[in-house]
C-alpha atoms as a PDB file:
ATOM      1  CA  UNK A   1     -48.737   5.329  32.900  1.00  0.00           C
ATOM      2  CA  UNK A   2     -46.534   4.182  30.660  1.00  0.00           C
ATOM      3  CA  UNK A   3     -49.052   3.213  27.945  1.00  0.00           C
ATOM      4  CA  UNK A   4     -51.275   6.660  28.454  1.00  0.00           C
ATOM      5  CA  UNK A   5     -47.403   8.486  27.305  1.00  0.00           C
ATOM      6  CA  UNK A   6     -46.828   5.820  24.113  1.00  0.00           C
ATOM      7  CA  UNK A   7     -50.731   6.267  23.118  1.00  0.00           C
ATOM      8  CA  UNK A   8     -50.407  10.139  23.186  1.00  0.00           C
ATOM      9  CA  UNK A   9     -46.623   9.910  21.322  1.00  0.00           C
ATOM     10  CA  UNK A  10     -48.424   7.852  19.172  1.00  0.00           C
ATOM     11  CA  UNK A  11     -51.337  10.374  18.637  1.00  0.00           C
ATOM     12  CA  UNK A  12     -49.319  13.102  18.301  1.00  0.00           C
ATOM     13  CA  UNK A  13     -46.966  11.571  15.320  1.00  0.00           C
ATOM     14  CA  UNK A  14     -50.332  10.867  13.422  1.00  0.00           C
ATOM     15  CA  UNK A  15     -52.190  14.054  13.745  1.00  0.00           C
ATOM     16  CA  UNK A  16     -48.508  15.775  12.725  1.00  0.00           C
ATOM     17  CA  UNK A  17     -48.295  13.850   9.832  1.00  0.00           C
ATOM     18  CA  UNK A  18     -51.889  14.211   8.894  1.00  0.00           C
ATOM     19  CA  UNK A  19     -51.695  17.523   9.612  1.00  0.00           C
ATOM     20  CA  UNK A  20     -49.057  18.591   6.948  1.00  0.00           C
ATOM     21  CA  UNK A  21     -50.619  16.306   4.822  1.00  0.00           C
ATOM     22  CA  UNK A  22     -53.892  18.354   4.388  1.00  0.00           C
ATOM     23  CA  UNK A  23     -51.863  21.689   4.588  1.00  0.00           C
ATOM     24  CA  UNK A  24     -50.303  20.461   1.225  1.00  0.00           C
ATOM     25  CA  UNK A  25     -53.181  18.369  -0.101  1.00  0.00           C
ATOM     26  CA  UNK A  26     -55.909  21.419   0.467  1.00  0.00           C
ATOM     27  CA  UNK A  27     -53.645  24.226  -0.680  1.00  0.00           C
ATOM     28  CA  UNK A  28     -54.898  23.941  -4.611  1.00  0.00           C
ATOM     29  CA  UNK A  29     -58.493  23.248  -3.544  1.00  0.00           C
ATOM     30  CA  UNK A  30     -57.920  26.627  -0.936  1.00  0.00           C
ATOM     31  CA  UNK A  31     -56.510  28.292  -4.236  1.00  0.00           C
ATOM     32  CA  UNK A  32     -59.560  27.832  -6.165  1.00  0.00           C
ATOM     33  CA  UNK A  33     -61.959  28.469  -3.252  1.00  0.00           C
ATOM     34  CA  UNK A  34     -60.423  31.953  -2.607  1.00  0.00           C
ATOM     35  CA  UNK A  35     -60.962  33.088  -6.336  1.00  0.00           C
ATOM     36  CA  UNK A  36     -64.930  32.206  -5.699  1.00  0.00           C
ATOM     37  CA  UNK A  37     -65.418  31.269  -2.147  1.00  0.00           C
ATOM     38  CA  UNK A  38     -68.644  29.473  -1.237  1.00  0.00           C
ATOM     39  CA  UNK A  39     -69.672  30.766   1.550  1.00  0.00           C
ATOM     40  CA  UNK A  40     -68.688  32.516   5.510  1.00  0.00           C
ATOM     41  CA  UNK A  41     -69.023  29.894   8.347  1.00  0.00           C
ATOM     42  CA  UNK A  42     -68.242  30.195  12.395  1.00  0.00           C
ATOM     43  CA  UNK A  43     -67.129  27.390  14.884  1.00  0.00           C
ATOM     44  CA  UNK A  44     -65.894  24.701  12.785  1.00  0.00           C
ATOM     45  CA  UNK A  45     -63.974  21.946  13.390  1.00  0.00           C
ATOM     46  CA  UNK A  46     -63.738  17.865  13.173  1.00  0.00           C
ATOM     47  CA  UNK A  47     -64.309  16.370  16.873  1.00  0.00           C
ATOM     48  CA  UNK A  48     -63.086  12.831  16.803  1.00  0.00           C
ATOM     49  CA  UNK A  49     -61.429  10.110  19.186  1.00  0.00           C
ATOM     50  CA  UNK A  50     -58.330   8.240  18.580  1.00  0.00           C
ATOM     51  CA  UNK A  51     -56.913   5.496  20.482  1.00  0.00           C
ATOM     52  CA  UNK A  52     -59.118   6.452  23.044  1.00  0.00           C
ATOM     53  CA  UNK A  53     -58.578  10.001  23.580  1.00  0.00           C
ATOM     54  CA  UNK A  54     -60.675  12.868  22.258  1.00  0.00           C
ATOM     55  CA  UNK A  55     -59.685  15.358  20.095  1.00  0.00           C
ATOM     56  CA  UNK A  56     -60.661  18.441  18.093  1.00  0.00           C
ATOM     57  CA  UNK A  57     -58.981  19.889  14.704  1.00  0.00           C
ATOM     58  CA  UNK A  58     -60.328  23.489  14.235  1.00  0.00           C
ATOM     59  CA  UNK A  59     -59.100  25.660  10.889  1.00  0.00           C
ATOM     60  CA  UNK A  60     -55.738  26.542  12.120  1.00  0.00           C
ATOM     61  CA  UNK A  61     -54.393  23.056  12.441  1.00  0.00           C
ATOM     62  CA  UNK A  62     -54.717  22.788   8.754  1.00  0.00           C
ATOM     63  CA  UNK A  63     -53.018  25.696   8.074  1.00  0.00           C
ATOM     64  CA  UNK A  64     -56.144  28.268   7.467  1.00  0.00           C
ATOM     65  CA  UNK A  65     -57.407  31.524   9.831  1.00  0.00           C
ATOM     66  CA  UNK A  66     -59.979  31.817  11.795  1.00  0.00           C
ATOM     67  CA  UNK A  67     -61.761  34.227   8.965  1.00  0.00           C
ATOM     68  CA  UNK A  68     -65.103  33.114   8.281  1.00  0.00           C
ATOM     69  CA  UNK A  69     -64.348  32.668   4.603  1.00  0.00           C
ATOM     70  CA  UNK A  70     -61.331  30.146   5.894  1.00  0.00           C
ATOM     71  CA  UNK A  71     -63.433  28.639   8.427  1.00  0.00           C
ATOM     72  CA  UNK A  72     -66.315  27.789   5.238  1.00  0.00           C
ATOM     73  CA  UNK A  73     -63.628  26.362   3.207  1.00  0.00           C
ATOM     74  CA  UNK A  74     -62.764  23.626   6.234  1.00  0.00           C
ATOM     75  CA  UNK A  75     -66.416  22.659   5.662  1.00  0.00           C
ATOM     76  CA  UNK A  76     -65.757  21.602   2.143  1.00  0.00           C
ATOM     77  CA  UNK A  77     -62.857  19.279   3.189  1.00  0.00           C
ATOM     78  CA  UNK A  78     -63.775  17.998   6.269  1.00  0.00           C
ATOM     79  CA  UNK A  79     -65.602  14.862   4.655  1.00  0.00           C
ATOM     80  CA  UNK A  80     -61.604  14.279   3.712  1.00  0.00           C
ATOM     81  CA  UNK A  81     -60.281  15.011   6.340  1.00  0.00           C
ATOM     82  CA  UNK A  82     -62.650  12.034   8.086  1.00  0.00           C
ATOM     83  CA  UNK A  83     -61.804   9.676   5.601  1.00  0.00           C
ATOM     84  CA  UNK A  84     -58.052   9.885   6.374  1.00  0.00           C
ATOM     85  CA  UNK A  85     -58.561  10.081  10.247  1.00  0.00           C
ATOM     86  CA  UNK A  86     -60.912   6.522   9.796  1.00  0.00           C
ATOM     87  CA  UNK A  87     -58.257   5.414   7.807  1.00  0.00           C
ATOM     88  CA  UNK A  88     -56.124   5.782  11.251  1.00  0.00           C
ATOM     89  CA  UNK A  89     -58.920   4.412  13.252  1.00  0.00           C
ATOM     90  CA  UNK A  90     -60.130   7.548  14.600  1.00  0.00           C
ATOM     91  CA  UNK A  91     -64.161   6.704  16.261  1.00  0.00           C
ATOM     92  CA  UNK A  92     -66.474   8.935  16.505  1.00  0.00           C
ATOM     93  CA  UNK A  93     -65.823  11.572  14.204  1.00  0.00           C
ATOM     94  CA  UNK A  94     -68.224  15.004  14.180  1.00  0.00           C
ATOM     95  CA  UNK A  95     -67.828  17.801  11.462  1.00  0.00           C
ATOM     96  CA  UNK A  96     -69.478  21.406  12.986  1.00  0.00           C
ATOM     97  CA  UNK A  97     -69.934  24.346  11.537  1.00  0.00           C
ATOM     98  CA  UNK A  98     -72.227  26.908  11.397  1.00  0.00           C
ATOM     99  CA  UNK A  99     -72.902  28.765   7.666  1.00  0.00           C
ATOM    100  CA  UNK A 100     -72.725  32.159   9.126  1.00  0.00           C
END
């Protein structure tokens, strides 16, 4: 039981800090993207597993709406935001969206 509570401490402090990470990191890209955005999309979000226990990241976690326009821009950073939960050892990682 004991090891289930550290893993999901553990899980937690990562996604936090990766979490405020991408609010910061996207915030320029979010600037530039409202100014022209791309396009609407519905039911995103980054499905992944991380020290064994799954886990989805939809647009509010990184600081966005649910808005379709928000929801499009996750699609343009979610290749980033898998590239920084592999670099945590996150398995299994699934971007999905829908362009709406």
């Amino acid at each position: 039981m004991k090891e289930k509570t550290d893993i999901s401490i553990l899980n937690q402090q990562i996604l936090d800090a990766l979490k405020s990470k991408w609010k910061a990191e996207f915030a320029e890209k979010k600037e530039e993207w409202d100014k022209n955005p791309g396009w609407p999309a519905k039911l995103v979000k980054t499905k992944f597993v991380l020290n064994g226990v799954k886990y989805s990241l939809f647009p509010t976690d990184i600081g966005l709406t649910h808005d379709c326009w928000d929801q499009g821009f996750m699609e343009t950073v979610q290749a980033d935001i898998s590239k920084d939960l592999e670099e945590y050892g996150a398995v299994d990682i699934h971007s999905i969206g829908f362009i709406d």
